[in-house]
Protein backbone atom coordinates (compact mmCIF):
# COMPACT_ATOMS: atom_id res chain seq x y z
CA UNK A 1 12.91 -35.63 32.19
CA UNK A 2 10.29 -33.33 32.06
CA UNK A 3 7.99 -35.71 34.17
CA UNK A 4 9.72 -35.54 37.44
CA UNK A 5 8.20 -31.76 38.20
CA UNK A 6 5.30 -34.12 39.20
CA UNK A 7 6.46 -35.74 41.54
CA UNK A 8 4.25 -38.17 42.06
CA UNK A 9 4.71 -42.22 42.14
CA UNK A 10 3.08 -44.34 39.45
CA UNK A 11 -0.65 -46.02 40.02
CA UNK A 12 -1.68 -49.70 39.55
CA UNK A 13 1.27 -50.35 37.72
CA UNK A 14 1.15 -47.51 34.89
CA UNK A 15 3.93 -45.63 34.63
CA UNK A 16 3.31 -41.82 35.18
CA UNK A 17 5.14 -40.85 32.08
CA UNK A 18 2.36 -43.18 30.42
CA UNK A 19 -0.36 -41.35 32.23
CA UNK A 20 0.94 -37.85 31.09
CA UNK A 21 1.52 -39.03 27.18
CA UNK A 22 -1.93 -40.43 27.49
CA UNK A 23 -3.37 -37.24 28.56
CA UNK A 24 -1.63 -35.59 25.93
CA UNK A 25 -2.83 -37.81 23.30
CA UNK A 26 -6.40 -37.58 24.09
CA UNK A 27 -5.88 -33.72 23.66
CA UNK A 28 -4.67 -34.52 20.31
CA UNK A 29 -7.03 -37.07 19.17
CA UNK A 30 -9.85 -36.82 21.32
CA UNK A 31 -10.77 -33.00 21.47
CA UNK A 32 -9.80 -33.04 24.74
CA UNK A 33 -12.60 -35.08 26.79
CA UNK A 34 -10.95 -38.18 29.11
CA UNK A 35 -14.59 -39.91 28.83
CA UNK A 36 -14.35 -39.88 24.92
CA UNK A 37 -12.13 -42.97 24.72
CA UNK A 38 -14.54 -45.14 26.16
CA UNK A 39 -15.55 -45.15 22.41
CA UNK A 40 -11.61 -45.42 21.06
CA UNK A 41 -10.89 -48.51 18.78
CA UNK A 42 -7.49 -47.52 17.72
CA UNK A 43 -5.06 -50.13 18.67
CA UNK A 44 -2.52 -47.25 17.76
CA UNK A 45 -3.11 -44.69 21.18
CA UNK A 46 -2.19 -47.13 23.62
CA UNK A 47 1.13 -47.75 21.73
CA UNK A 48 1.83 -44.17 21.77
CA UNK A 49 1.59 -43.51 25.35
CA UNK A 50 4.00 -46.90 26.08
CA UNK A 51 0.99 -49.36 27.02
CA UNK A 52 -0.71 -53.02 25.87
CA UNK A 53 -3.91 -51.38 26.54
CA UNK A 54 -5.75 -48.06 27.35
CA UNK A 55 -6.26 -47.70 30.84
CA UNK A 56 -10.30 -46.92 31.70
CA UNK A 57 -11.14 -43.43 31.92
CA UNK A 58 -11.25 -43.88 36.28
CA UNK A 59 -7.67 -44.20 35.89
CA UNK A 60 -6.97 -40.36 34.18
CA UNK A 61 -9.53 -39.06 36.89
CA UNK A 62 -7.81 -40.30 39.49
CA UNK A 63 -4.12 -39.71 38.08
CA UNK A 64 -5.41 -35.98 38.04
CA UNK A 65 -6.79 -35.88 41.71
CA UNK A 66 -3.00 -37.29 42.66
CA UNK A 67 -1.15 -33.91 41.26
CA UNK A 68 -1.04 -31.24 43.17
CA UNK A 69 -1.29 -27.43 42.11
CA UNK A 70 2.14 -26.35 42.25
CA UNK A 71 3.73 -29.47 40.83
CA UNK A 72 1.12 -28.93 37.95
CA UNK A 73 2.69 -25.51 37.17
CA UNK A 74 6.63 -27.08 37.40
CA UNK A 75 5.19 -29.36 35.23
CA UNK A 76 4.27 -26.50 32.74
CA UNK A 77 7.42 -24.83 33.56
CA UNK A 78 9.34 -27.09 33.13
CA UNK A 79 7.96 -28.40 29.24
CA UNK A 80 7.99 -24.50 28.33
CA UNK A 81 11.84 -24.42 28.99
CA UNK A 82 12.20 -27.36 26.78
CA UNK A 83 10.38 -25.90 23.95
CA UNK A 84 12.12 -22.26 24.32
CA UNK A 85 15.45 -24.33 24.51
CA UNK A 86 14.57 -26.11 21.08
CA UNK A 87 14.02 -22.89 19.70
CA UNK A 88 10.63 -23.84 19.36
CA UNK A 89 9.42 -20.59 20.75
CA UNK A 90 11.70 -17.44 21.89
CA UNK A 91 9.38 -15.52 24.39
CA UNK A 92 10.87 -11.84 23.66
CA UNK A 93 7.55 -10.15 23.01
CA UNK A 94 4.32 -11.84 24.34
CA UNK A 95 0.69 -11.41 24.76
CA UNK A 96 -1.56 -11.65 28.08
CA UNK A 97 -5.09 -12.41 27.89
CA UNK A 98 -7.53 -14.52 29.85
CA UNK A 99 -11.02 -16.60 28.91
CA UNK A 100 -14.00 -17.02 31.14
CA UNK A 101 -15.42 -20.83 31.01
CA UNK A 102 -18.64 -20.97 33.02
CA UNK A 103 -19.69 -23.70 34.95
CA UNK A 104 -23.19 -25.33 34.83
CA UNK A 105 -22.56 -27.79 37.75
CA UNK A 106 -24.07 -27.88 41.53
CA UNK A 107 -20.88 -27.12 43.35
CA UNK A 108 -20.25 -23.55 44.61
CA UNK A 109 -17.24 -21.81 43.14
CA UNK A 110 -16.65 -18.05 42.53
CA UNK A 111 -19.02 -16.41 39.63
CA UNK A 112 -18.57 -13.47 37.56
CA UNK A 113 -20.03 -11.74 34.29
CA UNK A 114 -20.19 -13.42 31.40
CA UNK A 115 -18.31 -11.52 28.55
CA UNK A 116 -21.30 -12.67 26.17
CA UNK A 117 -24.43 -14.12 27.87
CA UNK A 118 -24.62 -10.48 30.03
CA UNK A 119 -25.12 -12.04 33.45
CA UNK A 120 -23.29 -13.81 36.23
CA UNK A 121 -22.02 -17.43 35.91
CA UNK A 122 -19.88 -19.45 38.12
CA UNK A 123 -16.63 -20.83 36.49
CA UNK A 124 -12.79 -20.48 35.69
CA UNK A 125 -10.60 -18.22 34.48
CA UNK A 126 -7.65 -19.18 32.39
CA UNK A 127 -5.04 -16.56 31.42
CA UNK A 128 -2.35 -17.67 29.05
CA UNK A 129 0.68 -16.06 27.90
CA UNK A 130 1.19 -16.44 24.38
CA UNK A 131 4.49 -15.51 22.17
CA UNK A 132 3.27 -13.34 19.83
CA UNK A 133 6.16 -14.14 17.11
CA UNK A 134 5.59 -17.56 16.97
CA UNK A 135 1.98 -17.74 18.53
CA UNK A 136 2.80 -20.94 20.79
CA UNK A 137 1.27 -20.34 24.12
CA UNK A 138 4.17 -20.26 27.08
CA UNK A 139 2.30 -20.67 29.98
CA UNK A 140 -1.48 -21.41 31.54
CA UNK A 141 -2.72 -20.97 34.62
CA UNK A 142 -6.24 -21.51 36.18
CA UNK A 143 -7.61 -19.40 38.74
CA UNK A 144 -11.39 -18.83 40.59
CA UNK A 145 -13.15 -15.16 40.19
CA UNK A 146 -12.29 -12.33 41.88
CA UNK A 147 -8.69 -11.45 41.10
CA UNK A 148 -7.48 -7.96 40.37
CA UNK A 149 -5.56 -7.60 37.29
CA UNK A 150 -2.08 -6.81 39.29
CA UNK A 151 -2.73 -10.63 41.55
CA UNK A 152 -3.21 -12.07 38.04
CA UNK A 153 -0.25 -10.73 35.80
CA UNK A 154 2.50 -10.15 38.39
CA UNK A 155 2.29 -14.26 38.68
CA UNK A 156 1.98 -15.15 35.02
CA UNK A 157 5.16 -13.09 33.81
CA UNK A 158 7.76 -14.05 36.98
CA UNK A 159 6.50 -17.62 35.67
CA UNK A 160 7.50 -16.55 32.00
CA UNK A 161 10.90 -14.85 32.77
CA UNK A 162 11.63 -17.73 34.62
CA UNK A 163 11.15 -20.09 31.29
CA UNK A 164 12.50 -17.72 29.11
CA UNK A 165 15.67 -17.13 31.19
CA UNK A 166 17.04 -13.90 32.01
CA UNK A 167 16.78 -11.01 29.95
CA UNK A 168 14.61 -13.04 27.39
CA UNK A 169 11.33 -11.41 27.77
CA UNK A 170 11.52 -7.51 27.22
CA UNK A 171 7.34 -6.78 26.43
CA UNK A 172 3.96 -8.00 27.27
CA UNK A 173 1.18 -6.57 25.15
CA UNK A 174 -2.27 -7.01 26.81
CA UNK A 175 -5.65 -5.21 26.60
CA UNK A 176 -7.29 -2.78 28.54
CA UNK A 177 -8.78 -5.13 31.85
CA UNK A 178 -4.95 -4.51 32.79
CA UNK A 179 -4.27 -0.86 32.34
CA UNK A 180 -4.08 -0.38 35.94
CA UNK A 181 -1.45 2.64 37.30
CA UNK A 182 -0.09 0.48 39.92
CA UNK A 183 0.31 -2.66 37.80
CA UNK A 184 2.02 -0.78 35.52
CA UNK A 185 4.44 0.81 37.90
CA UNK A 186 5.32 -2.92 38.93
CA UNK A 187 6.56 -3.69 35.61
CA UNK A 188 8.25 -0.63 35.24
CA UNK A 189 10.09 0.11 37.70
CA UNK A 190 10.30 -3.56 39.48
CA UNK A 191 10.65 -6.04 36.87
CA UNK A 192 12.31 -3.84 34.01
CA UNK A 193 9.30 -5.07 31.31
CA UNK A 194 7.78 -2.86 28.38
CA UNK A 195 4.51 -2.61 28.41
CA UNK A 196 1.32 -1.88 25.62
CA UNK A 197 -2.08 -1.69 26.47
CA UNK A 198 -4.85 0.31 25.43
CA UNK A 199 -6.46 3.26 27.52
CA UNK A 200 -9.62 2.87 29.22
CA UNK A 201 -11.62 5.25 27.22
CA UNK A 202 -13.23 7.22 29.88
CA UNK A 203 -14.96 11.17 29.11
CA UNK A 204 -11.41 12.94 30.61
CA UNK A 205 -9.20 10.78 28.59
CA UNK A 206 -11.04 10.99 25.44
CA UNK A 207 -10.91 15.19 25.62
CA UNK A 208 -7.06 14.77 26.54
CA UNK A 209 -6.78 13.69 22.94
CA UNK A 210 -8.76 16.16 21.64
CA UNK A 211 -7.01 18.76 23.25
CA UNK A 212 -3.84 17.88 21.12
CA UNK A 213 -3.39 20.15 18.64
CA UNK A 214 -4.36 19.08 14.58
CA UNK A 215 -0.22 20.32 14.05
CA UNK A 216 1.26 17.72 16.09
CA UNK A 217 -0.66 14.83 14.56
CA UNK A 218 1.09 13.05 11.65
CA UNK A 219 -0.31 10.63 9.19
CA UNK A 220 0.57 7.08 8.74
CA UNK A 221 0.82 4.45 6.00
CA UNK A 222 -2.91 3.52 6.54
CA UNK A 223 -4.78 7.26 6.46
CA UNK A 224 -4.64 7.62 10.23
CA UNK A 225 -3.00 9.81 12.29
CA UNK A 226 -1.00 10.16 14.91
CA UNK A 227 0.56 11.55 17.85
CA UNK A 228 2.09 11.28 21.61
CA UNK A 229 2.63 12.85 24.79
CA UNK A 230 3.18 12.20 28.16
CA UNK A 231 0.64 11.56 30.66
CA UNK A 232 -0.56 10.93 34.39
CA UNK A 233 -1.97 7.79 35.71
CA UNK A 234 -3.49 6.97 39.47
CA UNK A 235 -1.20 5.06 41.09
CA UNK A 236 1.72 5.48 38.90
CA UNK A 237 4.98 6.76 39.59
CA UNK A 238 5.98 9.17 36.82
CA UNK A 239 5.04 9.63 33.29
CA UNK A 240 4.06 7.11 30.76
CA UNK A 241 3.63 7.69 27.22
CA UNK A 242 0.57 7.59 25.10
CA UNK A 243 -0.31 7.15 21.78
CA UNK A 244 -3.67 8.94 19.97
CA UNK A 245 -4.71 7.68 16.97
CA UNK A 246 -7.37 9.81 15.04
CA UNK A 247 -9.01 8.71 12.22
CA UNK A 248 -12.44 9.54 11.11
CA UNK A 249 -15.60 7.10 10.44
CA UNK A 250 -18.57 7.79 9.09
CA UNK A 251 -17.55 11.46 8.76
CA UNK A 252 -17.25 11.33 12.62
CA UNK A 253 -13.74 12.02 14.39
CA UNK A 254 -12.48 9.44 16.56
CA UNK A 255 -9.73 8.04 18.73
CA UNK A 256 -7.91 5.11 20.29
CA UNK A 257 -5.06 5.59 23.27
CA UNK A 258 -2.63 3.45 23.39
CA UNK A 259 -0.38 3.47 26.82
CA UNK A 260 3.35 2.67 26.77
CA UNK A 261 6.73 2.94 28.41
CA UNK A 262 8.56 2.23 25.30
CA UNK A 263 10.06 5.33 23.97
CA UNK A 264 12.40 3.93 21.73
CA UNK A 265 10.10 2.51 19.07
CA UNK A 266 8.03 4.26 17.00
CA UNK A 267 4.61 4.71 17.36
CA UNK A 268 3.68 2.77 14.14
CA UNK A 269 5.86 -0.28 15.61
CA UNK A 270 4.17 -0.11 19.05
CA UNK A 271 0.35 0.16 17.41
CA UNK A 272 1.51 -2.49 15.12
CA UNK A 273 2.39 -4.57 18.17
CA UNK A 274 -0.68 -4.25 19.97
CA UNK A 275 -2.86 -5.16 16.74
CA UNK A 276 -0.82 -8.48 17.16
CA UNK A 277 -2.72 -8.98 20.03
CA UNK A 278 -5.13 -10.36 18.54
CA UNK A 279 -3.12 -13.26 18.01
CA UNK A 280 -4.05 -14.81 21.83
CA UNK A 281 -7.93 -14.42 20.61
CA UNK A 282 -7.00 -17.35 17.87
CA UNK A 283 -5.37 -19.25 20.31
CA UNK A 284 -8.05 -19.63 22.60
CA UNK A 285 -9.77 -20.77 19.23
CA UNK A 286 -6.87 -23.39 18.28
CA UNK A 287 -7.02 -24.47 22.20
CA UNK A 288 -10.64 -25.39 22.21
CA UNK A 289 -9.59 -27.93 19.33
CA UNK A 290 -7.80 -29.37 22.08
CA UNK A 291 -10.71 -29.28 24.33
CA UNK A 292 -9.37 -26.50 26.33
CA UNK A 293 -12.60 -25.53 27.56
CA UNK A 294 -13.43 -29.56 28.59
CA UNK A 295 -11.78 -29.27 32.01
CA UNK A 296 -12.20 -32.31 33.84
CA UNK A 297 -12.65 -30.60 36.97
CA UNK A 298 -13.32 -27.30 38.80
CA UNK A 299 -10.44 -28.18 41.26
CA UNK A 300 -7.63 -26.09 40.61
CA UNK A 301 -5.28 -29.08 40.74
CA UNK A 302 -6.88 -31.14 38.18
CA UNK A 303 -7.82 -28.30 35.90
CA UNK A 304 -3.96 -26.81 36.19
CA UNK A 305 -2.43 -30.67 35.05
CA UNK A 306 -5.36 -31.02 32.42
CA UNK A 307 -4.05 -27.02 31.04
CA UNK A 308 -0.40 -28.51 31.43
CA UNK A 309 -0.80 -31.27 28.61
CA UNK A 310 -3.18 -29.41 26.32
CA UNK A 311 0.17 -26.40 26.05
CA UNK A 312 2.16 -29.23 25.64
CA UNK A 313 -0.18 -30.88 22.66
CA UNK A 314 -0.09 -27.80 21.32
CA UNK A 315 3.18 -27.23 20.66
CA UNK A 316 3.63 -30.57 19.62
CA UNK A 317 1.18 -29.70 16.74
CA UNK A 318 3.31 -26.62 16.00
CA UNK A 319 6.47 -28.73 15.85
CA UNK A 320 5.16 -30.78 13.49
CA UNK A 321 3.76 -27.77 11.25
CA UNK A 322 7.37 -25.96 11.42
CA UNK A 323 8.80 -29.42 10.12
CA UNK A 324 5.78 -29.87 7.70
């Protein structure tokens, strides 16, 4: 059912439902890599994507080249609903992250820094949005360099509420690239979302902690301490609350902000929360398994469909550890 979000007619006889479970199954059982079953001997994989024989790898290229952007995404959409429906994932709290993979080809496409080799690379970016209760991702989405934080969130969560259905999603925890006033605001006051991020630790905001008083800081279950109050952001409309933690290390004091418009949990919840966050870091790692970062293409079109079946391979692998 889920196929038809394609909508794209079969080639040279192959189904497109067979094209799509193939995909899928090379994600599975192939790390990912459409040339790798050149090598394949197992009579089994053609059976499980509805076929006599494997099609030759020519055939996935091309099936990819035949999707087009948006359908990709309905595609993704459209699977997501089906696993929220099945109660495979519920999409109430959910984490937003995204991973650089650079690109070591001739064509020109957008560059940016590397978050580990310290210089400028072309490649992709691929944010996800993950639900942090059952760590299944929700949705992908592939995009060139050079978006601002509010062009790359506003996108990913109206995508999210819409396959978690009204009223389903309620917070998005997500790390500091994204504590921006004005994207903030948006969620706030436009799409009704909590919010937890952590502060961009700049001289000003680091001696607005310090200027709490020692009195209002309270400890916690693990030795730290803690305490809120209001504050101002550029570009924000209001107040929004945030969280100091002070702790010492190495006999040296120290703090972490935390920025939030939920003022009905309590601080240990929210911290708690945003430690989850972490979560999305070992999906990346669980998605390379699937050959996540083995795009078969710098076009978004192709790189969008590949994304599609890897989220849906990996919730097929988290089906079958729930039922395990």
């Amino acid at each position: 059912e889920r196929i038809g979000a394609l909508g794209i007619e079969k080639e040279e006889g192959i189904p497109t439902l067979s094209a799509v479970l193939g995909l899928i199954n090379i994600a599975i059982f192939e790390e990912g890599k459409i040339s790798g079953i050149d090598g394949l001997k197992d009579k089994g994989f053609p059976v499980l994507c509805g076929l006599g024989k494997l099609p030759d790898p020519s055939f996935f290229y091309r099936f990819l080249q035949g999707v087009k952007t948006r359908s990709a995404e309905e595609f993704i959409i459209e699977c997501s609903k089906k696993f929220v429906e099945t109660g495979l994932n519920i999409g109430r709290v959910v984490n937003l992250d995204g991973k650089f993979l650079a690109y070591f080809g001739k064509k020109k496409i957008g560059k940016t820094m590397h978050p580990t080799r310290n210089k400028v690379l072309p490649g992709l970016n691929v944010f996800a949005v993950q639900d942090q209760e059952t760590r299944n991702p929700i949705f992908l989405m592939v995009k060139y360099p050079g978006l601002k934080p509010i062009d790359v969130a506003i996108p990913l969560l109206e995508r999210t509420m819409e396959i978690v259905g009204d009223g389903g999603l309620e917070k998005v925890i997500w790390d500091r690239w994204f504590s921006v006033g004005a994207l903030l605001d948006y969620l706030d006051k436009h799409l009704k979302l909590k919010y937890v991020t952590i502060m961009r630790m700049h001289k000003n905001r680091i001696q607005e902690m310090k200027d709490i008083p020692i009195s209002e800081f309270r400890m916690m279950a693990d030795g730290r301490q803690v305490a809120f109050k209001n504050t101002d952001l550029r570009n924000y409309n209001g107040k929004t609350k945030l969280i100091v933690i002070r702790f010492e290390e190495d006999e040296e004091e120290k703090y972490y902000g935390y920025l939030t418009n939920d003022t009905t949990s309590t601080e240990e919840t929210i911290v708690e929360e945003y430690d989850h966050r972490w979560r999305i870091e070992c999906l990346f790692k669980e998605l390379e398994f699937l050959g996540f970062h083995k795009l078969p293409s710098t076009e978004l079109n192709q790189a969008t469909m590949s994304l599609g079946t890897k989220l849906v391979a990996c919730n097929i692998l988290s089906s079958f550890r729930r039922d395990i």
